[in-house]
PDB file of N, CA and C in Angstrom:
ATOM      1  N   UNK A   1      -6.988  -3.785  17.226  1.00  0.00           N
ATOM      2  CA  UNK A   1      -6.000  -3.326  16.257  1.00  0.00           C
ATOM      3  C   UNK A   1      -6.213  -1.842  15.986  1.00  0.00           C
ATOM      4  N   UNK A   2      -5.043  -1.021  15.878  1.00  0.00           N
ATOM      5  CA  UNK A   2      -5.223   0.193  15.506  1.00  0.00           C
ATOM      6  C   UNK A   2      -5.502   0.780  14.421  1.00  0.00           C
ATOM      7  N   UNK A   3      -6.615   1.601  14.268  1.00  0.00           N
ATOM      8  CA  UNK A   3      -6.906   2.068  12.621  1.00  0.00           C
ATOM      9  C   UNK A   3      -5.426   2.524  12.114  1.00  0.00           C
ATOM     10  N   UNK A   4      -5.044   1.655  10.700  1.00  0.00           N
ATOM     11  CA  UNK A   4      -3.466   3.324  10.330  1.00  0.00           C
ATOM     12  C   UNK A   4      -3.938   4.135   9.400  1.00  0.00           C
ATOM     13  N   UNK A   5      -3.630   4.966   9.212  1.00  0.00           N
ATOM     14  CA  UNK A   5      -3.342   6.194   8.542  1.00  0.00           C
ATOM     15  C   UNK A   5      -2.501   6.612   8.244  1.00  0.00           C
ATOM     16  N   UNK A   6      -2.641   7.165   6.303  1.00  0.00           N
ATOM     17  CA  UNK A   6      -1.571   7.531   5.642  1.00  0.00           C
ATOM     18  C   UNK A   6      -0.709   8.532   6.109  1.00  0.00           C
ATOM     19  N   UNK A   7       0.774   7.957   6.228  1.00  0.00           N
ATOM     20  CA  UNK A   7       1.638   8.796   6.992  1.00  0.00           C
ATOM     21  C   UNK A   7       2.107  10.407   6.294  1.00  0.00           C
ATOM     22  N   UNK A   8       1.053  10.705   4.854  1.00  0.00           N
ATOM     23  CA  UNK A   8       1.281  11.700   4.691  1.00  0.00           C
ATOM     24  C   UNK A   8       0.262  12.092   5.147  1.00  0.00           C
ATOM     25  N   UNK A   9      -0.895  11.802   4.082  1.00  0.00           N
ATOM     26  CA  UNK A   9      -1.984  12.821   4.357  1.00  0.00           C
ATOM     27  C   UNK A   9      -3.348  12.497   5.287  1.00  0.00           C
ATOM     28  N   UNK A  10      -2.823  11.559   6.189  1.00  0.00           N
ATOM     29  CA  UNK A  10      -3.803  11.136   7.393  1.00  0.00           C
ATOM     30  C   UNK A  10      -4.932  10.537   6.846  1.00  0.00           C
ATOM     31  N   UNK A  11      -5.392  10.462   5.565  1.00  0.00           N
ATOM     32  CA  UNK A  11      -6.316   9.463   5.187  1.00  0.00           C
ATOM     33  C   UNK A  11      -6.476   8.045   6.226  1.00  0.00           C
ATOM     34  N   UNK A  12      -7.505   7.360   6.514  1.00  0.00           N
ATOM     35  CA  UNK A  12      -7.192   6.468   6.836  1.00  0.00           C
ATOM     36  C   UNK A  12      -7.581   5.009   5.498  1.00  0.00           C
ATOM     37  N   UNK A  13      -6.638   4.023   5.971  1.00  0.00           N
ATOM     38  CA  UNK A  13      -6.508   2.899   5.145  1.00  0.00           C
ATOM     39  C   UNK A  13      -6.996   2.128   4.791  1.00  0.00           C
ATOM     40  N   UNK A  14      -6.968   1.645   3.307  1.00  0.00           N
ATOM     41  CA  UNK A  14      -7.372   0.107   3.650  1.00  0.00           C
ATOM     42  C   UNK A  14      -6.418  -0.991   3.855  1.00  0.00           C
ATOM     43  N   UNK A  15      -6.946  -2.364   3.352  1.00  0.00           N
ATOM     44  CA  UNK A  15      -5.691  -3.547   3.619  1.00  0.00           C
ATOM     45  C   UNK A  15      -4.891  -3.267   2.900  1.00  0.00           C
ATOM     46  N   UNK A  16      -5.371  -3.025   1.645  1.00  0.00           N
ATOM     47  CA  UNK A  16      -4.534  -3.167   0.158  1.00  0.00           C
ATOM     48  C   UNK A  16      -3.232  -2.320   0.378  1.00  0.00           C
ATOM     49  N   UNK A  17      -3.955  -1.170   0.809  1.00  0.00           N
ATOM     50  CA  UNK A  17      -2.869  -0.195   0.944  1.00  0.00           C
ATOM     51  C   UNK A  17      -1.595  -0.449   1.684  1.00  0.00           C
ATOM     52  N   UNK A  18      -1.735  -1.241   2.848  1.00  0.00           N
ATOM     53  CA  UNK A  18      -1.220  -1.555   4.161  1.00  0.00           C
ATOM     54  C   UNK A  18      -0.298  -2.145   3.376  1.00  0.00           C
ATOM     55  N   UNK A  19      -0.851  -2.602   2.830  1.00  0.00           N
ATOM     56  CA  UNK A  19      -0.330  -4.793   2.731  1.00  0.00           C
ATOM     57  C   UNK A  19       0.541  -4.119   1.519  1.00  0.00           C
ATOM     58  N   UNK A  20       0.289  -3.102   0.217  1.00  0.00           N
ATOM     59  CA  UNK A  20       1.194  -2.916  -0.616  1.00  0.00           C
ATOM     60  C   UNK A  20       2.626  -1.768  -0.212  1.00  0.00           C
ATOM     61  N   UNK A  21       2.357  -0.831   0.893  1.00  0.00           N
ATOM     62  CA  UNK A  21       3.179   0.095   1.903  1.00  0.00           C
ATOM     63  C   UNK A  21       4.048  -1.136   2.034  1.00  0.00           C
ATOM     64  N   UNK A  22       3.539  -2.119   2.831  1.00  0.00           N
ATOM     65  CA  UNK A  22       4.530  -3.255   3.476  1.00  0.00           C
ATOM     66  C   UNK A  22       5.651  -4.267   2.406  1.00  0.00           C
ATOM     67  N   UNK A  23       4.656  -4.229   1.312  1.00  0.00           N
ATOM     68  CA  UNK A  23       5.137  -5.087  -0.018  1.00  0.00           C
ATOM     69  C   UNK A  23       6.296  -3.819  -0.774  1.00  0.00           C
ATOM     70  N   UNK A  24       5.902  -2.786  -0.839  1.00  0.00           N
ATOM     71  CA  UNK A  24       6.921  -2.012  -1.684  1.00  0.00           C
ATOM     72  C   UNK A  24       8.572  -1.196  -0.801  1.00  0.00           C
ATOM     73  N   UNK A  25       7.925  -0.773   0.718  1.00  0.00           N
ATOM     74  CA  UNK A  25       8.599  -0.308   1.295  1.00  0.00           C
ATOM     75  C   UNK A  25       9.715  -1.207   2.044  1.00  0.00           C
ATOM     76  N   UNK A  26       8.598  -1.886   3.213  1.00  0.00           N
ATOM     77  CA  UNK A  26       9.638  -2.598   4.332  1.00  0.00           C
ATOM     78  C   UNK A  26       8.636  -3.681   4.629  1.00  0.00           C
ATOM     79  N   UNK A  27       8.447  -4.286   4.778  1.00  0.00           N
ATOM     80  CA  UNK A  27       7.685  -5.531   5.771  1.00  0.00           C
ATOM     81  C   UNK A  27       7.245  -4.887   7.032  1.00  0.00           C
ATOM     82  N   UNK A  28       8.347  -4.479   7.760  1.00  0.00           N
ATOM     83  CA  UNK A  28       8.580  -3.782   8.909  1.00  0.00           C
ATOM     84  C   UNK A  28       8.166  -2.617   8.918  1.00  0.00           C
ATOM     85  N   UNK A  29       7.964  -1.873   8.089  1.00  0.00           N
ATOM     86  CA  UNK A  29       7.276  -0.474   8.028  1.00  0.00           C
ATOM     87  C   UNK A  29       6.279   0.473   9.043  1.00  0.00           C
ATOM     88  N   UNK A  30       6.543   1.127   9.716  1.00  0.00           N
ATOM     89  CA  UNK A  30       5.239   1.539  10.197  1.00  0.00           C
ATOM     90  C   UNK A  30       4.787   2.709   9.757  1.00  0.00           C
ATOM     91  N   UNK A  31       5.437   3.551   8.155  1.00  0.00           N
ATOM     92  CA  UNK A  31       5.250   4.465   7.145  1.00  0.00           C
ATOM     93  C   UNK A  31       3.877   3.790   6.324  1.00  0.00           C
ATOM     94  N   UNK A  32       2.906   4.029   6.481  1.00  0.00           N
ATOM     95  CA  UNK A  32       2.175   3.543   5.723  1.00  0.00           C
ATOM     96  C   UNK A  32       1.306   5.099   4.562  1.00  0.00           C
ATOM     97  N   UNK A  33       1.210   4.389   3.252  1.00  0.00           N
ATOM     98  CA  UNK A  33       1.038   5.351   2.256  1.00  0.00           C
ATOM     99  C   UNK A  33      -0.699   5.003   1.716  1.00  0.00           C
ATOM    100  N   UNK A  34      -1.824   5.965   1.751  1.00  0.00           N
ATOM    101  CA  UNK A  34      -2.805   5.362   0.939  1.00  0.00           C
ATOM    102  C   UNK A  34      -2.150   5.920  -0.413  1.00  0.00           C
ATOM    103  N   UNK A  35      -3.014   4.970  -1.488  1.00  0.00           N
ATOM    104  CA  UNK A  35      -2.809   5.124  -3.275  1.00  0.00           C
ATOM    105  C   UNK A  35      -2.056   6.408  -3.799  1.00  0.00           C
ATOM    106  N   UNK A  36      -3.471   7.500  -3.289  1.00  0.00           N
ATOM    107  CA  UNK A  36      -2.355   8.589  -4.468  1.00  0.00           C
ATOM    108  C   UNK A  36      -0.821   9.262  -3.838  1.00  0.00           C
ATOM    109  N   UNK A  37      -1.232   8.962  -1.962  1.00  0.00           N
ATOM    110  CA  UNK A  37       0.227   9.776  -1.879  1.00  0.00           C
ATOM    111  C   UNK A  37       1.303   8.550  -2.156  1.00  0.00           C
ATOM    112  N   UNK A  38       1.010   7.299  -2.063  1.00  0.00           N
ATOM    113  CA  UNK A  38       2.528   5.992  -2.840  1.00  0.00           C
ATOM    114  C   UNK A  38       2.706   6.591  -3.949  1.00  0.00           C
ATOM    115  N   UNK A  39       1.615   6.963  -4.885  1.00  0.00           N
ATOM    116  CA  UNK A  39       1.674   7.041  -6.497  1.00  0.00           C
ATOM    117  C   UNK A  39       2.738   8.340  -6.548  1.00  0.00           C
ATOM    118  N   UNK A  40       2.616   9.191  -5.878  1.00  0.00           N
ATOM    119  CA  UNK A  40       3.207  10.363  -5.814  1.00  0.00           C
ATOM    120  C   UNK A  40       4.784   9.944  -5.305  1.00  0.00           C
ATOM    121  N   UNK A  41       4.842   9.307  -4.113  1.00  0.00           N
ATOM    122  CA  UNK A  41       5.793   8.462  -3.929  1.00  0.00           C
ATOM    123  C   UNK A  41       6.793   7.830  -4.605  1.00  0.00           C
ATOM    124  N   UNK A  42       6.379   7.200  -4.808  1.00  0.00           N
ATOM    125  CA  UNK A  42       6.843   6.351  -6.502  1.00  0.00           C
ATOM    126  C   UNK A  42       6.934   7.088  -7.710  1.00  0.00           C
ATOM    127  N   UNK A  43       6.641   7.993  -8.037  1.00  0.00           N
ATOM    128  CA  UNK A  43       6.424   8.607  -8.995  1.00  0.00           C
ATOM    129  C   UNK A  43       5.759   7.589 -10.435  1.00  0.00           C
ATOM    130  N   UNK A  44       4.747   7.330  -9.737  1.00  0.00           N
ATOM    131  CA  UNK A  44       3.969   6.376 -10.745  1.00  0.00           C
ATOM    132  C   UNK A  44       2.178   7.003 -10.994  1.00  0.00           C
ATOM    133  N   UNK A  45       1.432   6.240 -11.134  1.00  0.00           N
ATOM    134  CA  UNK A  45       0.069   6.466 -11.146  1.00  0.00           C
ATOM    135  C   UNK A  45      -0.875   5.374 -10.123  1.00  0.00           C
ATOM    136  N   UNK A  46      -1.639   5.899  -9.973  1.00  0.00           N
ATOM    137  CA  UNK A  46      -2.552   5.017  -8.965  1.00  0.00           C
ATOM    138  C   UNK A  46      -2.972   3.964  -9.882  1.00  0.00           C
ATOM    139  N   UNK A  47      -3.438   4.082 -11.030  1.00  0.00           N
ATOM    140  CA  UNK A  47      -3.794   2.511 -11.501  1.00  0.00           C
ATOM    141  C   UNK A  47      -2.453   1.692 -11.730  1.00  0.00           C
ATOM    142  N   UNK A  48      -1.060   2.631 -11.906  1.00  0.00           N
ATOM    143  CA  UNK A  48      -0.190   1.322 -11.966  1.00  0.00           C
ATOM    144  C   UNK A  48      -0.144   0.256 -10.728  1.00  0.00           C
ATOM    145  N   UNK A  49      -0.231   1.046  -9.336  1.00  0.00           N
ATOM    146  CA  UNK A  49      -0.816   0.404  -8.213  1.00  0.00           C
ATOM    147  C   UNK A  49      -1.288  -0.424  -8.072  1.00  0.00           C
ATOM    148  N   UNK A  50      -2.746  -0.172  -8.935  1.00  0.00           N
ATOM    149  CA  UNK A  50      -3.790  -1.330  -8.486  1.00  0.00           C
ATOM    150  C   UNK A  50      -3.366  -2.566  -9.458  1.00  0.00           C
ATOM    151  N   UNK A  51      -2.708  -2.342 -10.095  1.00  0.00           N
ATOM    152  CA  UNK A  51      -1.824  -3.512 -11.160  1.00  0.00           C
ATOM    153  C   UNK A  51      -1.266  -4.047 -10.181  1.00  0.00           C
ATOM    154  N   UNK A  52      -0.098  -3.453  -9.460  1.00  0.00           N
ATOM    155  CA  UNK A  52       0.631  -4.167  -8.567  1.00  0.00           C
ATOM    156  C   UNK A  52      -0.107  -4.819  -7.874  1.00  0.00           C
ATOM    157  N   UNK A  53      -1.133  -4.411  -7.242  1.00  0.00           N
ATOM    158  CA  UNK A  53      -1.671  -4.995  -6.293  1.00  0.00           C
ATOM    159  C   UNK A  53      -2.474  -6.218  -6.769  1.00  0.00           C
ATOM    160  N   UNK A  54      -3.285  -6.472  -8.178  1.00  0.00           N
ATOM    161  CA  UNK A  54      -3.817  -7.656  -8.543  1.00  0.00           C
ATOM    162  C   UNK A  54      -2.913  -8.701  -8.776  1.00  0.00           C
ATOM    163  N   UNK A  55      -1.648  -8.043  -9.156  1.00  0.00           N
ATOM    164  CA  UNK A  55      -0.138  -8.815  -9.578  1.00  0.00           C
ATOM    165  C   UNK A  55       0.193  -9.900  -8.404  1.00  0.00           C
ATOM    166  N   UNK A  56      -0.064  -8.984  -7.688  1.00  0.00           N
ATOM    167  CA  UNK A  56       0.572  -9.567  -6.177  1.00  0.00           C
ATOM    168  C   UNK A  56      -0.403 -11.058  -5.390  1.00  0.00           C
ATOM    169  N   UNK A  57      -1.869 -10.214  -5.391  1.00  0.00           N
ATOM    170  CA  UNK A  57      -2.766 -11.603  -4.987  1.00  0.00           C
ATOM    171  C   UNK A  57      -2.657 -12.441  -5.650  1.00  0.00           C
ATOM    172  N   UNK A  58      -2.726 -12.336  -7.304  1.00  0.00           N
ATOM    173  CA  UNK A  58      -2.562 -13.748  -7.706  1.00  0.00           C
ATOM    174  C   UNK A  58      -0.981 -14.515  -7.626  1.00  0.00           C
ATOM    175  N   UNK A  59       0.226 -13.442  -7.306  1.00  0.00           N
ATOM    176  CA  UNK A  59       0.823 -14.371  -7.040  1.00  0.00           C
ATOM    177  C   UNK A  59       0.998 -15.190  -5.907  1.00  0.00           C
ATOM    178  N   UNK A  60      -0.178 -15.004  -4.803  1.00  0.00           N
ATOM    179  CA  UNK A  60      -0.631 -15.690  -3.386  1.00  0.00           C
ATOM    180  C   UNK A  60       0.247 -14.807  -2.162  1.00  0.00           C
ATOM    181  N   UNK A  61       0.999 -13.428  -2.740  1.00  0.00           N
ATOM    182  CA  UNK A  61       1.472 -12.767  -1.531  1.00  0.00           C
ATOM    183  C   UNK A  61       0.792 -12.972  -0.580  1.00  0.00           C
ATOM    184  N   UNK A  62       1.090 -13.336   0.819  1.00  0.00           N
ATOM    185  CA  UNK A  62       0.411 -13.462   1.821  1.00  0.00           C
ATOM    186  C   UNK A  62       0.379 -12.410   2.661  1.00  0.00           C
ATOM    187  N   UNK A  63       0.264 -11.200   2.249  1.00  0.00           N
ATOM    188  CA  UNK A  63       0.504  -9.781   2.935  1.00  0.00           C
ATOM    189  C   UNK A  63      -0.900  -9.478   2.498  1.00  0.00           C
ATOM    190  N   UNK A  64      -1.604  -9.698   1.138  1.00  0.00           N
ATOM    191  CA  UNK A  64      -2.771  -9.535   0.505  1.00  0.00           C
ATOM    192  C   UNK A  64      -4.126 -10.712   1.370  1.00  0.00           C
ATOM    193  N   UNK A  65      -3.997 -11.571   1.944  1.00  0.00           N
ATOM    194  CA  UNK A  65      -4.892 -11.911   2.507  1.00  0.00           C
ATOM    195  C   UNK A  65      -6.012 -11.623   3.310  1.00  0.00           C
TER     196      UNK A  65
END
């Protein structure tokens, strides 16, 4: 599997990131965002993020696995 990296700032990723790029953007996506450049993205904050993202496992998203 190929390492990805944030399609802005070349960071490379983790799952969370992947799996929430895929959850907020497209499924299909191959734009993938780490935390602060989505947050910037979104015009949100990185901990609203990690909200989303605990939001999401417990609701058993299977993108979070």
């Amino acid at each position: 599997m190929t390492k990805k990296v944030c399609c802005d700032c070349g960071k490379s990723l983790k799952k969370d990131e992947i799996a929430l790029s895929k959850k907020l953007i497209d499924v299909d996506t191959e734009e993938f965002y780490c935390l602060p450049c989505m947050a910037e993205y979104f015009g949100c904050d990185e901990d609203e993020l990690k909200i989303k993202i605990r939001e999401f496992k417990e609701q058993g998203c299977t993108l979070f696995l």
